[in-house]
PDB file of N, CA and C in Angstrom:
ATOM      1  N   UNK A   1      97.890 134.539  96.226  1.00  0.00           N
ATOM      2  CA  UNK A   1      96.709 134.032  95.563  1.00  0.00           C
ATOM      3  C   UNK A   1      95.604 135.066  95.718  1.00  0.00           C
ATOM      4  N   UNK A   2      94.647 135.522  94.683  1.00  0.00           N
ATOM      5  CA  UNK A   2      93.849 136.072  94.509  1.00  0.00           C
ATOM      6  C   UNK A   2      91.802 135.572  94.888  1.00  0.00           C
ATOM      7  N   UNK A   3      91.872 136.466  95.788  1.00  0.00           N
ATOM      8  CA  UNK A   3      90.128 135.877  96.130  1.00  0.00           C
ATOM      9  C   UNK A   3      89.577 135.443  95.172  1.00  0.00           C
ATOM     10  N   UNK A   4      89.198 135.246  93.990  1.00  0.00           N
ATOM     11  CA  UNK A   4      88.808 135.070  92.708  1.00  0.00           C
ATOM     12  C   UNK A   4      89.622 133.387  92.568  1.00  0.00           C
ATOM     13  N   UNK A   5      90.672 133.185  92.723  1.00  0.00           N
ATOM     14  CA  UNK A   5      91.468 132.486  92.280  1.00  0.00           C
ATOM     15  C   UNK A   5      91.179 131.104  93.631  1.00  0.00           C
ATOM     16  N   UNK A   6      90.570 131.562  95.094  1.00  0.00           N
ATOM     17  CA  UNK A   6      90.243 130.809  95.887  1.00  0.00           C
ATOM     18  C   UNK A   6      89.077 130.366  95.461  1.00  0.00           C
ATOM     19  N   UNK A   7      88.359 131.063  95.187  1.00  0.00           N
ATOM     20  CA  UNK A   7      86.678 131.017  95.097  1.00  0.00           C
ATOM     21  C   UNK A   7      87.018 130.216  93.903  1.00  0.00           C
ATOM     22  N   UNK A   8      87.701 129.572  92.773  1.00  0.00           N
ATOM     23  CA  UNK A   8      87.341 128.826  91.726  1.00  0.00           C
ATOM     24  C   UNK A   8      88.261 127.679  92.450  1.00  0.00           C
ATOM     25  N   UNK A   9      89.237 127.544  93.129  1.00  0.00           N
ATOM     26  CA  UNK A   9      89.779 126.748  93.452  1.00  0.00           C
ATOM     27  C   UNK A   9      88.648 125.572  94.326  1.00  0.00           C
ATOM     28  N   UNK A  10      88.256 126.589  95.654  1.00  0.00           N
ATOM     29  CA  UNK A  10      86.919 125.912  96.285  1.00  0.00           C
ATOM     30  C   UNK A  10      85.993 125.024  95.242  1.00  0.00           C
ATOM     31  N   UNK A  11      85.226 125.685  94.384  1.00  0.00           N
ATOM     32  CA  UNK A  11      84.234 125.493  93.505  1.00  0.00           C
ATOM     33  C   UNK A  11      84.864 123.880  92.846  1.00  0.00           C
ATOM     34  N   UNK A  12      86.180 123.888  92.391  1.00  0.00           N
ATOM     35  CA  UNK A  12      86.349 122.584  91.789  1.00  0.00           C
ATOM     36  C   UNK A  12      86.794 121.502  92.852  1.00  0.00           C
ATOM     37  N   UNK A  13      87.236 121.987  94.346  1.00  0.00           N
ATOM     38  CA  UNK A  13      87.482 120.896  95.034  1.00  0.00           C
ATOM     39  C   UNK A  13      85.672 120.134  95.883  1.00  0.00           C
ATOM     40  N   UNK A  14      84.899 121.181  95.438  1.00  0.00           N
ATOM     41  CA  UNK A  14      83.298 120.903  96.002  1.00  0.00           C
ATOM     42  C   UNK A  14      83.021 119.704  94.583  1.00  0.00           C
ATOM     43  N   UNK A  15      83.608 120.063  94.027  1.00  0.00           N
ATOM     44  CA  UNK A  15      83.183 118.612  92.684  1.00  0.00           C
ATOM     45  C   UNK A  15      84.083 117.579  92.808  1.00  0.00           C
ATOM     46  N   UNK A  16      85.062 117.882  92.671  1.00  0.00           N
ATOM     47  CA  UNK A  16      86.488 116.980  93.183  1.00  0.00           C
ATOM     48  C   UNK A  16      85.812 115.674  94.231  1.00  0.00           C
ATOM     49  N   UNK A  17      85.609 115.982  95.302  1.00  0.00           N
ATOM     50  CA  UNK A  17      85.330 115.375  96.233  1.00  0.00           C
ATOM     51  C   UNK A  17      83.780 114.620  96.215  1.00  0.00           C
ATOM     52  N   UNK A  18      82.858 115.062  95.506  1.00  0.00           N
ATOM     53  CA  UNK A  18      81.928 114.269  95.016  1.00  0.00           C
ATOM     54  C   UNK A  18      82.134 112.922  94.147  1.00  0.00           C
ATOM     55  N   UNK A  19      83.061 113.303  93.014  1.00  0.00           N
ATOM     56  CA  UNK A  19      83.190 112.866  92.023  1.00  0.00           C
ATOM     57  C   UNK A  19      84.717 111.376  92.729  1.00  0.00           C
ATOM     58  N   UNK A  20      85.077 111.811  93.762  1.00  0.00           N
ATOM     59  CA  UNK A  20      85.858 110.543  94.650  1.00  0.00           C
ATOM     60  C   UNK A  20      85.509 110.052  95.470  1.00  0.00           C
ATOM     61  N   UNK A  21      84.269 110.471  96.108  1.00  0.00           N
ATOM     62  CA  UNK A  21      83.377 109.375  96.888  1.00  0.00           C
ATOM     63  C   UNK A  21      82.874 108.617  95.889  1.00  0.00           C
ATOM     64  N   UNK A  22      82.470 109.009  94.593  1.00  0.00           N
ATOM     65  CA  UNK A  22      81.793 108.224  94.092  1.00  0.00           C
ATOM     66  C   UNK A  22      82.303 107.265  93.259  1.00  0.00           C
ATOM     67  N   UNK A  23      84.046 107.670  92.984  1.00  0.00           N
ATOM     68  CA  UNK A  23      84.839 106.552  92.439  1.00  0.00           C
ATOM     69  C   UNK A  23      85.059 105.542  93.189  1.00  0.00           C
ATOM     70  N   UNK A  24      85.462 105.924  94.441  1.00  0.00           N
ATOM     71  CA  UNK A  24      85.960 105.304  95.749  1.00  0.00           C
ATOM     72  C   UNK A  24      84.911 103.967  95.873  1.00  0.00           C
ATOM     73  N   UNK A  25      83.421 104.278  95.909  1.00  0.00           N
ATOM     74  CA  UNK A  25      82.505 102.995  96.246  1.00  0.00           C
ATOM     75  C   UNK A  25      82.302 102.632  94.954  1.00  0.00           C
ATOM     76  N   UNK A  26      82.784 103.047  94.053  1.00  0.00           N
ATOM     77  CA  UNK A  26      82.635 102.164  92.774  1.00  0.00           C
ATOM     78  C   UNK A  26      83.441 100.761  92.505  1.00  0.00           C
ATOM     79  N   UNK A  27      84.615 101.321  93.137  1.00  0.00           N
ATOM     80  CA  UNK A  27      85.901 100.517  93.106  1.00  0.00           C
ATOM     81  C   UNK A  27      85.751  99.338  94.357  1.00  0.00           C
ATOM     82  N   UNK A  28      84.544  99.963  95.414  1.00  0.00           N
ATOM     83  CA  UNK A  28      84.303  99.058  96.456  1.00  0.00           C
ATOM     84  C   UNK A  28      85.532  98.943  97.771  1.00  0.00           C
ATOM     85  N   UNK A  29      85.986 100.610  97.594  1.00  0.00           N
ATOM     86  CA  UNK A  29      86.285 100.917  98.892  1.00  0.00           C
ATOM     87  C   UNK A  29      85.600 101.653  99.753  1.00  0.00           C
ATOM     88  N   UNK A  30      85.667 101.089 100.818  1.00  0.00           N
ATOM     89  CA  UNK A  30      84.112 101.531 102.182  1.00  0.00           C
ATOM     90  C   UNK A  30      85.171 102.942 102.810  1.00  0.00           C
ATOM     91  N   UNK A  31      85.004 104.011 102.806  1.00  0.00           N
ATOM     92  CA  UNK A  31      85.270 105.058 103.368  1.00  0.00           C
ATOM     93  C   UNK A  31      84.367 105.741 104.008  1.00  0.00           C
ATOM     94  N   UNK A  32      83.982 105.401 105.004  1.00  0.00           N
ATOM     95  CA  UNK A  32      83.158 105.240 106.130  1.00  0.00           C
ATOM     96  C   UNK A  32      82.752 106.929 106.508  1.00  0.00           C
ATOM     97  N   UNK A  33      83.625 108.052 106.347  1.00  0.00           N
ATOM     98  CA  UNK A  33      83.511 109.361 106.263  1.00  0.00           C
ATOM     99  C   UNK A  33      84.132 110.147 105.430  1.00  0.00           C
ATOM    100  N   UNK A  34      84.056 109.490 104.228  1.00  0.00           N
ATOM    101  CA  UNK A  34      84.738 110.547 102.897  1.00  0.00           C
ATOM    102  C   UNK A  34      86.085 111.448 103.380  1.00  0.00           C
ATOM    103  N   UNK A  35      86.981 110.863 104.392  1.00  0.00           N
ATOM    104  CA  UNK A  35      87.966 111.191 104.877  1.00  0.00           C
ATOM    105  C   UNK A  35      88.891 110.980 103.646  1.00  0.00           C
ATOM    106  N   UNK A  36      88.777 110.358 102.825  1.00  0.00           N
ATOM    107  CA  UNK A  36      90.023 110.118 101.467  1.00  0.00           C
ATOM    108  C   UNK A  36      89.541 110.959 100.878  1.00  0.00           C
ATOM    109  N   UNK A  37      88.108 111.338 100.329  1.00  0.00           N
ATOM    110  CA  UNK A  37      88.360 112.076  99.533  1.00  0.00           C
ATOM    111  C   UNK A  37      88.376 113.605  99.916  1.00  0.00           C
ATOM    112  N   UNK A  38      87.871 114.076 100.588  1.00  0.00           N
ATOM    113  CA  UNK A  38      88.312 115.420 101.484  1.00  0.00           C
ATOM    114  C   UNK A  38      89.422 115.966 101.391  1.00  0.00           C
ATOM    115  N   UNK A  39      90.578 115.032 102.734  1.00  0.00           N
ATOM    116  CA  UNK A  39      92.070 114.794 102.981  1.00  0.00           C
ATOM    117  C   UNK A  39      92.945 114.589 101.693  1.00  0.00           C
ATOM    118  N   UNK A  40      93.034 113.288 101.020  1.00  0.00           N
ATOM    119  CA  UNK A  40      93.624 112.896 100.147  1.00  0.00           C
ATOM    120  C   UNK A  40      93.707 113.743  98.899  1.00  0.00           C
ATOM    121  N   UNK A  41      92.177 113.556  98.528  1.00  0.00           N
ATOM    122  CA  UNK A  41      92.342 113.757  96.978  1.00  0.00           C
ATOM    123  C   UNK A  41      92.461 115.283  96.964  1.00  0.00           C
ATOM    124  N   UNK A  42      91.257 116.259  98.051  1.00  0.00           N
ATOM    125  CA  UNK A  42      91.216 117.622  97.682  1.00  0.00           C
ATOM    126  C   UNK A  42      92.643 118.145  98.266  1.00  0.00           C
ATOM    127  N   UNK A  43      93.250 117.263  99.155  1.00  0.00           N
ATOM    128  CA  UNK A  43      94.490 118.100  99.754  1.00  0.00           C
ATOM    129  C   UNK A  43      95.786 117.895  98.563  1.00  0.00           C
ATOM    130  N   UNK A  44      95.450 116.596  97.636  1.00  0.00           N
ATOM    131  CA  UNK A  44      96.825 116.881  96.862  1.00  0.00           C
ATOM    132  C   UNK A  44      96.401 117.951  95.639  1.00  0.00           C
ATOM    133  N   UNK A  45      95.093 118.027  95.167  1.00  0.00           N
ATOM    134  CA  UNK A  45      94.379 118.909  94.211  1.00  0.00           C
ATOM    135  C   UNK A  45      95.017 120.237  94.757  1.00  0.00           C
ATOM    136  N   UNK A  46      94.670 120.569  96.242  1.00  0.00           N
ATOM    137  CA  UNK A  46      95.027 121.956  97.165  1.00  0.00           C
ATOM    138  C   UNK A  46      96.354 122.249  97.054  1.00  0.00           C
ATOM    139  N   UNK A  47      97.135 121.389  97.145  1.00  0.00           N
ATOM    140  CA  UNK A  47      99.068 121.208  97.417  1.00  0.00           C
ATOM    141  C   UNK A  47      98.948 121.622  95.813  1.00  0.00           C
ATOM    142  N   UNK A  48      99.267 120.949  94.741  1.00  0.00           N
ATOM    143  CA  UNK A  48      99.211 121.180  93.370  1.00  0.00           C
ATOM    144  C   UNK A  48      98.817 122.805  92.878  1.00  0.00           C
ATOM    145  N   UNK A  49      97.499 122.841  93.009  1.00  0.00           N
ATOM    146  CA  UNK A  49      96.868 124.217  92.711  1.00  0.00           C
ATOM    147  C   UNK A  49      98.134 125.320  93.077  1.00  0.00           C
ATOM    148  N   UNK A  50      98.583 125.318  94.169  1.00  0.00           N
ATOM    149  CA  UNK A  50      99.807 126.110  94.791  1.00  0.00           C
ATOM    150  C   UNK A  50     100.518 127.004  93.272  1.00  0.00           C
ATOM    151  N   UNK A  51     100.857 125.812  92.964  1.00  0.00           N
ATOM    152  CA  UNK A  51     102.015 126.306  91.716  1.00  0.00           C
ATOM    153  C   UNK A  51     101.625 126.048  90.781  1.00  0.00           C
ATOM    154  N   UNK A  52     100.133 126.657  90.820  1.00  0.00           N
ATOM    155  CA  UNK A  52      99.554 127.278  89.512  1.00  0.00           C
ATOM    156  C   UNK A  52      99.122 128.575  89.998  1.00  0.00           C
ATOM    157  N   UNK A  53      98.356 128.580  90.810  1.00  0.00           N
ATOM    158  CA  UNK A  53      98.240 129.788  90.998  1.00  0.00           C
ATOM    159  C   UNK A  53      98.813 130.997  92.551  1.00  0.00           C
ATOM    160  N   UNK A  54      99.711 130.359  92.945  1.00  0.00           N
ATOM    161  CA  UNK A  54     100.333 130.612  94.510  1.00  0.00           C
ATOM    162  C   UNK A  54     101.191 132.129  93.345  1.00  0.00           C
ATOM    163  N   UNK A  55     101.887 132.884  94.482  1.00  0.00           N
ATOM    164  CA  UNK A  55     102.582 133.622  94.106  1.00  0.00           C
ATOM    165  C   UNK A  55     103.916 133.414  93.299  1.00  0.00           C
ATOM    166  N   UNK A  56     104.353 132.757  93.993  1.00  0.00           N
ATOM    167  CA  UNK A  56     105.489 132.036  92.814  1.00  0.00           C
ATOM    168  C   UNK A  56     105.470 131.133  91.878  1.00  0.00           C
ATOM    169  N   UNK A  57     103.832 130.849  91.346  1.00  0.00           N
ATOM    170  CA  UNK A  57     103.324 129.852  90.475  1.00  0.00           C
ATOM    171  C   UNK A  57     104.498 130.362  89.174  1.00  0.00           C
ATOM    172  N   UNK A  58     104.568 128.510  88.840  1.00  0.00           N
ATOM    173  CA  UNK A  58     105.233 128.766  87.606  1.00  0.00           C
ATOM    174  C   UNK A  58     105.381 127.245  87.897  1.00  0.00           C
ATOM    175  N   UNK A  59     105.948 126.821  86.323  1.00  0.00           N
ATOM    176  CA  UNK A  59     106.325 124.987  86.109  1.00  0.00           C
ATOM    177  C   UNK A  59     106.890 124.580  87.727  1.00  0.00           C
ATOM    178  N   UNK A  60     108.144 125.376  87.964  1.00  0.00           N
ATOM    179  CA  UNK A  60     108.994 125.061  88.600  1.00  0.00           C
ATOM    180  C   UNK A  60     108.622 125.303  89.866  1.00  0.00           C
ATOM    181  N   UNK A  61     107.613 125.886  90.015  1.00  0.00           N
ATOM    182  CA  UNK A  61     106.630 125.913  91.885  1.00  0.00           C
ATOM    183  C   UNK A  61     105.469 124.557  91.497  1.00  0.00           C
ATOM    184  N   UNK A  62     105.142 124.442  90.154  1.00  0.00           N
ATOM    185  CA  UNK A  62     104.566 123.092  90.049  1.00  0.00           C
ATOM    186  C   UNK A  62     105.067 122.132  90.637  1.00  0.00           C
ATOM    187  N   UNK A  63     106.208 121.827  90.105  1.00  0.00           N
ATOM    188  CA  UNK A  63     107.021 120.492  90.177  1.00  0.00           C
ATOM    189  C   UNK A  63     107.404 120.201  91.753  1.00  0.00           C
ATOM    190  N   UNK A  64     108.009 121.684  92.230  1.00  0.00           N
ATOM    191  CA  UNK A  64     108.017 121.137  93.418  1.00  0.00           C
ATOM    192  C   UNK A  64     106.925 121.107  94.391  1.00  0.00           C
ATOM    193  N   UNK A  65     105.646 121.413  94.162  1.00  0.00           N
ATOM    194  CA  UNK A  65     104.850 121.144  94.624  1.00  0.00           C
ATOM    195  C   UNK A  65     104.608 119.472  94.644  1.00  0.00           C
ATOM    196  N   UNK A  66     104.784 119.101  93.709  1.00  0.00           N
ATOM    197  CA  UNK A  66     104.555 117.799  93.137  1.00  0.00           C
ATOM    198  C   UNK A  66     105.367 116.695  94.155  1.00  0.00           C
ATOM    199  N   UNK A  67     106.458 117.217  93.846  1.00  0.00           N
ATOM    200  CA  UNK A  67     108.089 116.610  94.440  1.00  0.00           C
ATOM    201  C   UNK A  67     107.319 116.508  96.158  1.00  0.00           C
ATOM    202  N   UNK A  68     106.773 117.631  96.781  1.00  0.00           N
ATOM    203  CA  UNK A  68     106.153 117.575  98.144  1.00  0.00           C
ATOM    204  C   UNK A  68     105.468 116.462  98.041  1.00  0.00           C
ATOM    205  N   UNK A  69     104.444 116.278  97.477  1.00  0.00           N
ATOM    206  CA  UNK A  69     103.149 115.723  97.656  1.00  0.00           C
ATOM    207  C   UNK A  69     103.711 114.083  97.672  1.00  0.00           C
ATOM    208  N   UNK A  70     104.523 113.523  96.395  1.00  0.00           N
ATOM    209  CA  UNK A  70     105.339 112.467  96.537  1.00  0.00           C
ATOM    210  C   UNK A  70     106.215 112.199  97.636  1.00  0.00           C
ATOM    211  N   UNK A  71     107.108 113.009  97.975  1.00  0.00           N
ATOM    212  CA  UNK A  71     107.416 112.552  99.527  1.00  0.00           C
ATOM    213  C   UNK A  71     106.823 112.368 100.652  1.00  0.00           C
ATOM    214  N   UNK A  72     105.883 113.079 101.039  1.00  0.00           N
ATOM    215  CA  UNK A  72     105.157 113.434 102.251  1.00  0.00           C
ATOM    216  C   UNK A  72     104.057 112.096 101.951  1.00  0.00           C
ATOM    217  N   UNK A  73     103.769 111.707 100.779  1.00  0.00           N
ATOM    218  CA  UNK A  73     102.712 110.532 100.241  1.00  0.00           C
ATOM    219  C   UNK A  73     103.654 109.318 100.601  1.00  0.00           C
ATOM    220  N   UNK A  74     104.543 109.103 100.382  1.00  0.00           N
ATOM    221  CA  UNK A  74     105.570 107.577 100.597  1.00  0.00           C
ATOM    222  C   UNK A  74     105.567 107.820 101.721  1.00  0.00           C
ATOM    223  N   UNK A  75     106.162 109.202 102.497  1.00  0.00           N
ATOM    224  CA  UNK A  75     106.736 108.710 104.489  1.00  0.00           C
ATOM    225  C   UNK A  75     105.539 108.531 104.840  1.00  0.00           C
ATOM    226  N   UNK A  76     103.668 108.879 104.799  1.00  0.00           N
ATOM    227  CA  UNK A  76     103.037 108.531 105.299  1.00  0.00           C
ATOM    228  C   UNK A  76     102.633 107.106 104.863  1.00  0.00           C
ATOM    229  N   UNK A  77     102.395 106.501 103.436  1.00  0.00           N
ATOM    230  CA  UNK A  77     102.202 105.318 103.449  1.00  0.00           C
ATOM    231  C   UNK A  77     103.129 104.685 104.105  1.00  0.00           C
ATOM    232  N   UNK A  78     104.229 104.436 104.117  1.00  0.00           N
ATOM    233  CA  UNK A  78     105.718 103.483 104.716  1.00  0.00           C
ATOM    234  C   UNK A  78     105.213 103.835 106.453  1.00  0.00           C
ATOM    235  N   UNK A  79     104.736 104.582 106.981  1.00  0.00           N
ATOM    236  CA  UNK A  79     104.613 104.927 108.369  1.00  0.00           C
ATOM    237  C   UNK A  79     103.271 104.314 108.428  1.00  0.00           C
ATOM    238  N   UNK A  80     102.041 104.329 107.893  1.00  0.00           N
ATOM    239  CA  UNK A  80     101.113 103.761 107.735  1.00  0.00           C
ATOM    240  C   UNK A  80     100.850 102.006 107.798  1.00  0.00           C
ATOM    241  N   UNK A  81     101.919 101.751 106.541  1.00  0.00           N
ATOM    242  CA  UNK A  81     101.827 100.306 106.378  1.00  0.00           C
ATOM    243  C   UNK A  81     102.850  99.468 107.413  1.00  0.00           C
ATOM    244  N   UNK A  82     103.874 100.541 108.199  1.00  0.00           N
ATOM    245  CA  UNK A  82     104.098 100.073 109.309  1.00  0.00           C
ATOM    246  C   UNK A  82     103.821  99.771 110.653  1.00  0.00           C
ATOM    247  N   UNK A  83     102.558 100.517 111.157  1.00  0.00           N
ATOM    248  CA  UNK A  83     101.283 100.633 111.799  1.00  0.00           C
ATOM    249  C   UNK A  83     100.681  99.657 111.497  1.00  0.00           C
ATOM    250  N   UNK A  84      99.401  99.599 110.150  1.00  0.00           N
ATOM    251  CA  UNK A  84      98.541  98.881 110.484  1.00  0.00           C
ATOM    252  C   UNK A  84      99.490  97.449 110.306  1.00  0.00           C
ATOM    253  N   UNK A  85     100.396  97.067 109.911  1.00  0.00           N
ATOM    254  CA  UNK A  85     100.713  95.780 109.760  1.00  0.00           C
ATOM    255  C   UNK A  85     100.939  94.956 111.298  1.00  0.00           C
ATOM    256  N   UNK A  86     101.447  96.325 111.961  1.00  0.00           N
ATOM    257  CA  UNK A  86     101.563  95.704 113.621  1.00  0.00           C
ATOM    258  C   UNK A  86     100.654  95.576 113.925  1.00  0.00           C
ATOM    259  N   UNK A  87      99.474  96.381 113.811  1.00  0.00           N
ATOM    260  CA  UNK A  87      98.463  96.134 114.139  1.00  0.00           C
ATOM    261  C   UNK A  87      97.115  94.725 114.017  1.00  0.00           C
ATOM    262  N   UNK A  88      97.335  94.723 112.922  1.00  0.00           N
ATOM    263  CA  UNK A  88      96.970  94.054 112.133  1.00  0.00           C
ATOM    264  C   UNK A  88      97.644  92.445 112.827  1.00  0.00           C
ATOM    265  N   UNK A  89      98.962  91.990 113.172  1.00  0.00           N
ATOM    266  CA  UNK A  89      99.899  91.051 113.455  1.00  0.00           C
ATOM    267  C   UNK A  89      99.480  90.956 115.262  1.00  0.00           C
ATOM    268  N   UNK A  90      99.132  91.995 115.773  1.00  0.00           N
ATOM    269  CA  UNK A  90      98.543  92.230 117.169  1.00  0.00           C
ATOM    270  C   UNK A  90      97.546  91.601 117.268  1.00  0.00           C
ATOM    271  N   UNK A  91      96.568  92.178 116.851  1.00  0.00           N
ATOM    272  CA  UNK A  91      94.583  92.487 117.411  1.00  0.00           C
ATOM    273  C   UNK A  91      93.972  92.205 116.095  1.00  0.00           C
ATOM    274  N   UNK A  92      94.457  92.195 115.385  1.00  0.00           N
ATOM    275  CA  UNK A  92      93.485  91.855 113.804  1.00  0.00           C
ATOM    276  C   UNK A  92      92.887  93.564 113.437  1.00  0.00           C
ATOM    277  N   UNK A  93      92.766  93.441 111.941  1.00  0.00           N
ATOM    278  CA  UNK A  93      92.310  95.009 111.756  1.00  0.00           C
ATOM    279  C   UNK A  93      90.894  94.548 110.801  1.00  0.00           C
ATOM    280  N   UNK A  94      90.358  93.737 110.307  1.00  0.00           N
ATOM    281  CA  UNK A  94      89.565  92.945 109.672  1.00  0.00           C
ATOM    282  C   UNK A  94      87.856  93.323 110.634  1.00  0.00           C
ATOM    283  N   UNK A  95      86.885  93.883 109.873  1.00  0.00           N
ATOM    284  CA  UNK A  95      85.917  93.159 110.732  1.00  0.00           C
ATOM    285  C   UNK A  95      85.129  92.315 109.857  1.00  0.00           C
ATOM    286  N   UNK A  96      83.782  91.732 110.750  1.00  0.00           N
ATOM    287  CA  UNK A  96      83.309  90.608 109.957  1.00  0.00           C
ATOM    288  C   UNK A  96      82.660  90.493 108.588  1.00  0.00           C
ATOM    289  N   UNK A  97      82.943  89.728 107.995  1.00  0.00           N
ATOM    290  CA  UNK A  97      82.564  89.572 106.195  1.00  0.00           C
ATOM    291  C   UNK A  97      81.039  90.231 106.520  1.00  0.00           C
ATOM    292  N   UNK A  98      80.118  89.842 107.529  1.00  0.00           N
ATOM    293  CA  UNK A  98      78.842  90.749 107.281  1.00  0.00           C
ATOM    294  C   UNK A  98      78.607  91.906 107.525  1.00  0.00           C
ATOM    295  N   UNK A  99      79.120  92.593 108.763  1.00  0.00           N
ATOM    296  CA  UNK A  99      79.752  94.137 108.388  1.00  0.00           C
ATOM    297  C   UNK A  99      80.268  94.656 106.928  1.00  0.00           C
ATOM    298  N   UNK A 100      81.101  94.049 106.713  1.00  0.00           N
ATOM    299  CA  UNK A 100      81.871  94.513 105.653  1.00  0.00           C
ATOM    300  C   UNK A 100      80.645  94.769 104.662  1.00  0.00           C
ATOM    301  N   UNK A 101      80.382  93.625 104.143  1.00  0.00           N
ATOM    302  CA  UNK A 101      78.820  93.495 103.349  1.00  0.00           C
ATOM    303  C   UNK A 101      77.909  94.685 103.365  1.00  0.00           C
ATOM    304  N   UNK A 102      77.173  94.635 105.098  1.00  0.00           N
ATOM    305  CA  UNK A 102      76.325  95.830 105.160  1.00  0.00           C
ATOM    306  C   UNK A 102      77.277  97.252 104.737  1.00  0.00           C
ATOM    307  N   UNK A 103      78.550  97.415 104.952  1.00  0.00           N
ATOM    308  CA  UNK A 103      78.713  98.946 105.032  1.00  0.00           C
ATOM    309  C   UNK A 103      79.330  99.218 105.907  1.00  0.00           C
ATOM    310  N   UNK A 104      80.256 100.021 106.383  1.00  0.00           N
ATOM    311  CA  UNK A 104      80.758 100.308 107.077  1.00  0.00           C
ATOM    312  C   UNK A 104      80.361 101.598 108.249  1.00  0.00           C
ATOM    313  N   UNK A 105      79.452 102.247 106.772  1.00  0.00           N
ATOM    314  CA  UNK A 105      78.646 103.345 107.207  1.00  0.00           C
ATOM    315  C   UNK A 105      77.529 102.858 108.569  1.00  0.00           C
ATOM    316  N   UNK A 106      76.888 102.015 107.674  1.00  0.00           N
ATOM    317  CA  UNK A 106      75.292 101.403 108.444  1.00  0.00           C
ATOM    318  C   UNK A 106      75.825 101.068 109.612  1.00  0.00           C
ATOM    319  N   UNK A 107      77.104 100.245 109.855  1.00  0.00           N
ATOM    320  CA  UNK A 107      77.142  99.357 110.911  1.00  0.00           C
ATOM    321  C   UNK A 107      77.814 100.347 112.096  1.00  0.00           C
ATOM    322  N   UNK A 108      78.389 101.025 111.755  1.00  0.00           N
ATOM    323  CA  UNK A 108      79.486 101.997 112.729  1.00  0.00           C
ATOM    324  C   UNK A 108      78.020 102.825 113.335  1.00  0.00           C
ATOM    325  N   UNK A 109      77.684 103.560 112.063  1.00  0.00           N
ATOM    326  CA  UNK A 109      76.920 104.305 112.168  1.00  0.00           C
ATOM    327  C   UNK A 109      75.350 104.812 112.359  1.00  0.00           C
ATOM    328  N   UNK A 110      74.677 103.937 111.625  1.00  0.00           N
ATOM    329  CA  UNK A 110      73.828 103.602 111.674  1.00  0.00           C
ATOM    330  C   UNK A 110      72.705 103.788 110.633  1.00  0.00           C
ATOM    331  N   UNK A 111      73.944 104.584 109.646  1.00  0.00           N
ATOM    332  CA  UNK A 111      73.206 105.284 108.230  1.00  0.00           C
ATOM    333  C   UNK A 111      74.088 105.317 107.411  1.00  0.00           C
ATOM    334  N   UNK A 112      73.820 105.501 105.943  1.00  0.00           N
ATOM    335  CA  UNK A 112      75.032 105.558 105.037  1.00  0.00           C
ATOM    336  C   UNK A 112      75.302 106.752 104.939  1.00  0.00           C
ATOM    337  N   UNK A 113      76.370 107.208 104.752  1.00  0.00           N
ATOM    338  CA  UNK A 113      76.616 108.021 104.833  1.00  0.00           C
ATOM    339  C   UNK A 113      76.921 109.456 103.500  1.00  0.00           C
ATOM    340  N   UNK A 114      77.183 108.725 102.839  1.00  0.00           N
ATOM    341  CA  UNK A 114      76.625 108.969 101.371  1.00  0.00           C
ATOM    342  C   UNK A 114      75.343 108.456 100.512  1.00  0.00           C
ATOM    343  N   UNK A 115      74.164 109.080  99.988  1.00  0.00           N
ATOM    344  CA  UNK A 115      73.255 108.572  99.418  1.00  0.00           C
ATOM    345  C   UNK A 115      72.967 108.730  98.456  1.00  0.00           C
ATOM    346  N   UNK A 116      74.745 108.700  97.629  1.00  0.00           N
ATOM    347  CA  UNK A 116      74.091 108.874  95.960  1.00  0.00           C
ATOM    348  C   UNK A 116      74.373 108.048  95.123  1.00  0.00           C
ATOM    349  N   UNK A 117      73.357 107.947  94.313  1.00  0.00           N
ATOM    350  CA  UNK A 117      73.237 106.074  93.824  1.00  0.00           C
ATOM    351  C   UNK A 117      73.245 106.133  91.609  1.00  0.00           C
ATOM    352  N   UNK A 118      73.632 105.662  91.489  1.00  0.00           N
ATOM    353  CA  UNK A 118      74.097 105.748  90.266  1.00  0.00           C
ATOM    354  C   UNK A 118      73.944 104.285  89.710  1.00  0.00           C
ATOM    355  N   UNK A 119      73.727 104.532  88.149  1.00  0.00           N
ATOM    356  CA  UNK A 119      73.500 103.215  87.419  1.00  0.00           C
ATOM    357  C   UNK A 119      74.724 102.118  87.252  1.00  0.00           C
TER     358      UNK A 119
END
């Protein structure tokens, strides 16, 4: 990969990740440190990008880029939803409807943590 080719890659995951915090609380999921969209969204954008522009970019460094991102995405959800469900069946994973309400940000934290507000 070419410095040029990082530097535009960066540039669209700095929008990327704006543009999924701000889907994310639209949809009225509380992501308390933009850890999804960081991790998630810019890391499968990052994985992808690979095999477009990686050295062996081509369809076929696409796809299996792709083919990665789908496996490694199921063993962590299936490992995930096997976790919190114990968890969850343990100690409860829920906190209270008025937390929830205020934010997850405010209450953990003591501030929101994102402050951009849209019509």
């Amino acid at each position: 990969m070419h410095p040029y080719e990082s530097i535009l890659i960066i540039l669209i995951s700095g929008g990327l990740v704006v543009v999924s915090v701000v889907m994310l609380d639209k949809m009225k999921l509380d992501d308390c440190v933009g850890a999804v969209s960081v991790h998630l969204t810019c890391g499968i954008f990052g994985t992808l990008v690979v095999g477009i522009f990686g050295t062996a970019a081509g369809f076929g460094q696409l796809v299996n880029q792709l083919v990665g991102v789908l496996v490694i995405g199921a063993a962590a959800f299936g490992a995930a939803l096997l976790i919190f469900t114990l968890i969850n069946k343990s100690m409860g994973l829920r906190v209270s409807p008025e937390q929830e309400r205020e934010d997850l940000d405010s209450h953990e934290h003591g501030i929101r943590g994102y402050t951009i507000t849209y019509a």
